[in-house]
Protein backbone atom coordinates (compact mmCIF):
# COMPACT_ATOMS: atom_id res chain seq x y z
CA UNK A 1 70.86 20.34 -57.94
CA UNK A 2 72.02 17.26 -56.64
CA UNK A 3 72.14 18.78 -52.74
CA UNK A 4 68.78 20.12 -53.38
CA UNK A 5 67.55 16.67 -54.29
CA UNK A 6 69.24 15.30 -50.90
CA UNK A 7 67.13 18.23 -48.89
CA UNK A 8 64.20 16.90 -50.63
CA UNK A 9 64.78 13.47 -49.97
CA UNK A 10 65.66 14.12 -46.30
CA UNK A 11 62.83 15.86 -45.76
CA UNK A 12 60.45 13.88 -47.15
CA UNK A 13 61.93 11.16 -44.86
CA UNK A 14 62.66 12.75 -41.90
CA UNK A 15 59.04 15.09 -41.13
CA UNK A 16 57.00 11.54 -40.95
CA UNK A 17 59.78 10.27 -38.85
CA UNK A 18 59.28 13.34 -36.72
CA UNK A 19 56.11 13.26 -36.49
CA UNK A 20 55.66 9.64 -35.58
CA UNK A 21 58.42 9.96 -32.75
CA UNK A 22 55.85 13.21 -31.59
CA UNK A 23 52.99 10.93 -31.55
CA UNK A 24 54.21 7.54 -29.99
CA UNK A 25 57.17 8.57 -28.00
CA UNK A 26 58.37 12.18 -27.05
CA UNK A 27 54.95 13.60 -27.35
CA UNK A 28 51.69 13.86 -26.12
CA UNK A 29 48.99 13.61 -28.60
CA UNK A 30 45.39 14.71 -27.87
CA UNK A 31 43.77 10.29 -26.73
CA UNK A 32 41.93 11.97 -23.62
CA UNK A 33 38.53 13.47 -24.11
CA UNK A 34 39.52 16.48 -22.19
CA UNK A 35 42.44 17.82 -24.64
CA UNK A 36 42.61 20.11 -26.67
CA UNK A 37 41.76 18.87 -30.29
CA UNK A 38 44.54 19.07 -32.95
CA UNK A 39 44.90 22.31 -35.06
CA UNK A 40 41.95 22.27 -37.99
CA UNK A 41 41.21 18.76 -36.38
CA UNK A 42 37.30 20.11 -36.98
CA UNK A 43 37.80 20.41 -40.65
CA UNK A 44 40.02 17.77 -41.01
CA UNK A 45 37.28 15.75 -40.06
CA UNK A 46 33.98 17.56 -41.28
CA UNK A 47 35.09 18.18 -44.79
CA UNK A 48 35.24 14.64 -46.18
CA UNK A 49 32.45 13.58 -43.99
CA UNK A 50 30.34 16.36 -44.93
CA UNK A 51 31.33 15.40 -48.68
CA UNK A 52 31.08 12.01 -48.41
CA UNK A 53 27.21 12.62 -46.80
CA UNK A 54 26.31 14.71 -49.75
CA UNK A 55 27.50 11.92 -52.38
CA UNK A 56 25.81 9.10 -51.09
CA UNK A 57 22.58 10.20 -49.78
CA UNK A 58 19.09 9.71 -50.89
CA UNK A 59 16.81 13.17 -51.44
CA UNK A 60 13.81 11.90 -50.36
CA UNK A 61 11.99 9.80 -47.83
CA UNK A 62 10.47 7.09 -48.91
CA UNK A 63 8.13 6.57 -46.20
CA UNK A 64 5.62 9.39 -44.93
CA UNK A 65 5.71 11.27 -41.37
CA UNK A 66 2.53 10.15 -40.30
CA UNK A 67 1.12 9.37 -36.34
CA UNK A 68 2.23 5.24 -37.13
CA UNK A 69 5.94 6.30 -38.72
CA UNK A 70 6.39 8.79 -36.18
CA UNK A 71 5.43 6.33 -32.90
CA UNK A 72 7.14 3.66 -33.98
CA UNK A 73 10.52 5.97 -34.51
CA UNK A 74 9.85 7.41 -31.26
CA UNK A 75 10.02 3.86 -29.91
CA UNK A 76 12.93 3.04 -32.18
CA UNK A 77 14.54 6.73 -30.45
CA UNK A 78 14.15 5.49 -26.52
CA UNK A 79 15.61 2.08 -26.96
CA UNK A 80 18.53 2.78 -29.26
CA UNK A 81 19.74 6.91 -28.77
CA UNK A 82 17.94 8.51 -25.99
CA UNK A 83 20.85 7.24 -23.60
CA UNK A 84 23.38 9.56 -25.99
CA UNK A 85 20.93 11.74 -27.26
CA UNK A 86 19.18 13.05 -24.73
CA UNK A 87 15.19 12.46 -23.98
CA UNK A 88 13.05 15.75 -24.69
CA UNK A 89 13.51 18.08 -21.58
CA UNK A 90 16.00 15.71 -20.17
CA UNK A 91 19.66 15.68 -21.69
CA UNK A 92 22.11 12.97 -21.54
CA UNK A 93 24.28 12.72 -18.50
CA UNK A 94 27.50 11.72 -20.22
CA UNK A 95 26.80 13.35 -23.74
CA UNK A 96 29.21 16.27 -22.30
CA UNK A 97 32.24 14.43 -21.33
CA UNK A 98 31.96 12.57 -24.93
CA UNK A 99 34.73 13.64 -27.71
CA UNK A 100 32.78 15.16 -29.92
CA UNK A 101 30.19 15.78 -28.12
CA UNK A 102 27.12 13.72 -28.92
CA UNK A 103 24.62 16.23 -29.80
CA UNK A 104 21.20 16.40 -27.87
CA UNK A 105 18.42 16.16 -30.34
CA UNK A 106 15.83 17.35 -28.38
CA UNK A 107 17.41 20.69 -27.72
CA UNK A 108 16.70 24.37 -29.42
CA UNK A 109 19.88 25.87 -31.30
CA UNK A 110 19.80 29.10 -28.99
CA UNK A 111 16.77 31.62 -29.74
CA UNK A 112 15.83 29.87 -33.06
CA UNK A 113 13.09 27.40 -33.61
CA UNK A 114 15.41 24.43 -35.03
CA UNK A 115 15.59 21.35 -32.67
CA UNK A 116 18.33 18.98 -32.42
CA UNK A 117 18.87 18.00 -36.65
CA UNK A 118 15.41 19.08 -37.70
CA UNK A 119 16.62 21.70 -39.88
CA UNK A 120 19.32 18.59 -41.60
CA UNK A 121 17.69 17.09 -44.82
CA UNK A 122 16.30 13.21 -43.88
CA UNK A 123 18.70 12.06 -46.45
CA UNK A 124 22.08 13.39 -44.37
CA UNK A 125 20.43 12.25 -40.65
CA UNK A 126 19.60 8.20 -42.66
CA UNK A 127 22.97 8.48 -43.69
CA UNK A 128 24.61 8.80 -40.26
CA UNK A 129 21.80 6.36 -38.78
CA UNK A 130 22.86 3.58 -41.30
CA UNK A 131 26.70 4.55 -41.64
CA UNK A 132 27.94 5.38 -38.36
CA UNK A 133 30.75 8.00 -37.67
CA UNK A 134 34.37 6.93 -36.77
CA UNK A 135 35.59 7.77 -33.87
CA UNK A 136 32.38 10.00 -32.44
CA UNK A 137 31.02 6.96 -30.54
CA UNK A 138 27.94 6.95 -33.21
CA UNK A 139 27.40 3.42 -34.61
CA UNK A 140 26.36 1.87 -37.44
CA UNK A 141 22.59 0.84 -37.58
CA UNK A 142 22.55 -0.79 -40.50
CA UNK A 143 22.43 -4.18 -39.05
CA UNK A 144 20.67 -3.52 -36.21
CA UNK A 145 17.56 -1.85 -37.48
CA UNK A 146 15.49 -2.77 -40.78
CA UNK A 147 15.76 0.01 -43.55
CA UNK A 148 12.16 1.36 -42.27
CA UNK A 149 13.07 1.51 -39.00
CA UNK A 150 16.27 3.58 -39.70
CA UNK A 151 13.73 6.26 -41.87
CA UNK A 152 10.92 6.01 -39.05
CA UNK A 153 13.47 7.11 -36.32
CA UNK A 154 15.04 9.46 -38.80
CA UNK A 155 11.18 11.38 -39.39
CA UNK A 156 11.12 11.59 -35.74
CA UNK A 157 14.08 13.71 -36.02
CA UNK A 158 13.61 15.71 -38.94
CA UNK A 159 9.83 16.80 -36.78
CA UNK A 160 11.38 17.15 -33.75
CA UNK A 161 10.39 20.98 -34.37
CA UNK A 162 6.64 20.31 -35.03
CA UNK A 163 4.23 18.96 -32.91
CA UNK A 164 4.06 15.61 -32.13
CA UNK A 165 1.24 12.76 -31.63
CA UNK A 166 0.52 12.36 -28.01
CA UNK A 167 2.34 8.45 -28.08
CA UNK A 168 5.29 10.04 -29.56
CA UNK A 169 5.70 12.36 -27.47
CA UNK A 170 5.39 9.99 -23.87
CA UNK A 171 8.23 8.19 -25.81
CA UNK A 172 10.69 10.61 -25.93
CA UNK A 173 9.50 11.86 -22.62
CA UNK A 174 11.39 9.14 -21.41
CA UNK A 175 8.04 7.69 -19.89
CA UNK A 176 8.33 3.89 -19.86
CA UNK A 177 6.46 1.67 -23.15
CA UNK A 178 4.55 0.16 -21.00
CA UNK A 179 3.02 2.71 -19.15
CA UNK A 180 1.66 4.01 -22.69
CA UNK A 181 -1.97 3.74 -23.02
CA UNK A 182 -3.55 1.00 -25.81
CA UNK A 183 -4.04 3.70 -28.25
CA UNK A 184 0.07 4.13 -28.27
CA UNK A 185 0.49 0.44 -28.21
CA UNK A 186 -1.85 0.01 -31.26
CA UNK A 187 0.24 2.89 -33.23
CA UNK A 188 3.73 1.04 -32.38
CA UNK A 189 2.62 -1.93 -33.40
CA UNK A 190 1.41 -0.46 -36.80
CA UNK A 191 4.88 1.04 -37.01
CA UNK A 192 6.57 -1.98 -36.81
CA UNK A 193 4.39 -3.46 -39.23
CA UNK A 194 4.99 -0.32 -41.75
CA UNK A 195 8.70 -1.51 -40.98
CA UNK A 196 8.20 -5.11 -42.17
CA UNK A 197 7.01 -3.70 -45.70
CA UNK A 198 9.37 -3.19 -48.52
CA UNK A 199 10.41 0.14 -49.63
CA UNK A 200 10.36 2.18 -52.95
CA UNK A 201 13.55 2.62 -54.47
CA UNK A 202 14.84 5.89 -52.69
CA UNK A 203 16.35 8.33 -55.17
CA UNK A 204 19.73 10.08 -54.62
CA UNK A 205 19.57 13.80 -55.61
């Protein structure tokens, strides 16, 4: 019993030990974007993320998806994500040679009709909008854009599979704000406005 104990013991001690010597010293871990991730790094990482998501996020949106909301997050879309992200027609030059990969949201998933996260619930998209993930290169929000502005940018995304107003759709383009006609002006103003107001309670599910 009492060697068995001492195996334990050793081991216990000695597997950290090698592993940290792997990491910092002998080895060569995966820093580089171009390595090869670690074994199950994907689940690793998507598991408790995808969990943590699911806890925490509201079931509803509480603004609507209308020509205003929708503008004003396509506004919200060019300033702060296109340059990851991708414009619509026009990926990101970099988003490739990021680790992971930052998705482009303007994009078809092969022969289906889903665009970019359209076919995510608004909820899980907010989430990563106001949260950030670590280590992806996707920030936090949360105290850079108001609460409305977070849901109008995260509408645009959830419709990013349905037709879009005209203004909207200039935006993430990539055509420049001010080349916009009045009518588009008028509609982002109103969207900022709609961001100023306060917001119903949102509901987790």
């Amino acid at each position: 019993m009492g060697r068995f104990l001492l195996g334990l013991i050793l081991g216990i001690v000695l597997v950290p030990i090698a592993g940290m010597l792997w990491l910092f010293h002998f080895g060569h871990p995966p820093v580089a974007v171009a390595d090869p991730p670690f074994p199950y790094e994907r689940n690793i990482t998507h598991i408790p993320l995808n969990a943590r998501i699911h806890e925490e996020m509201v079931s509803a949106a509480p603004l609507q998806a209308d020509e205003n909301n929708l503008v004003a997050g396509a506004q919200i879309y060019r300033d702060e994500c296109a340059a990851c992200h991708g414009f619509h027609g026009k990926p990101s030059t970099f988003a490739g040679h990021m680790y992971p990969k930052a998705p482009q949201l303007w994009v078809k998933h092969g022969n289906s009709s889903v665009v970019g996260v359209s076919d995510d619930p608004p909820g899980e998209t907010f989430w990563k909008v106001s949260n950030g993930i670590r280590l992806t290169g996707m920030p936090s929000y949360s105290k850079i854009l108001s609460e409305n502005e977070m849901w109008q940018v995260t509408l645009l995304l959830a419709n990013a599979d349905k037709p879009l107003p005209p203004a909207a759709l200039d935006l993430v383009d990539g055509k420049a704000a001010n080349a916009a006609p009045n009518a588009a002006a008028d509609a982002i103003q109103r969207g900022k406005a709609a961001a100023l107001a306060p917001l119903p309670a949102a509901k987790k599910p």
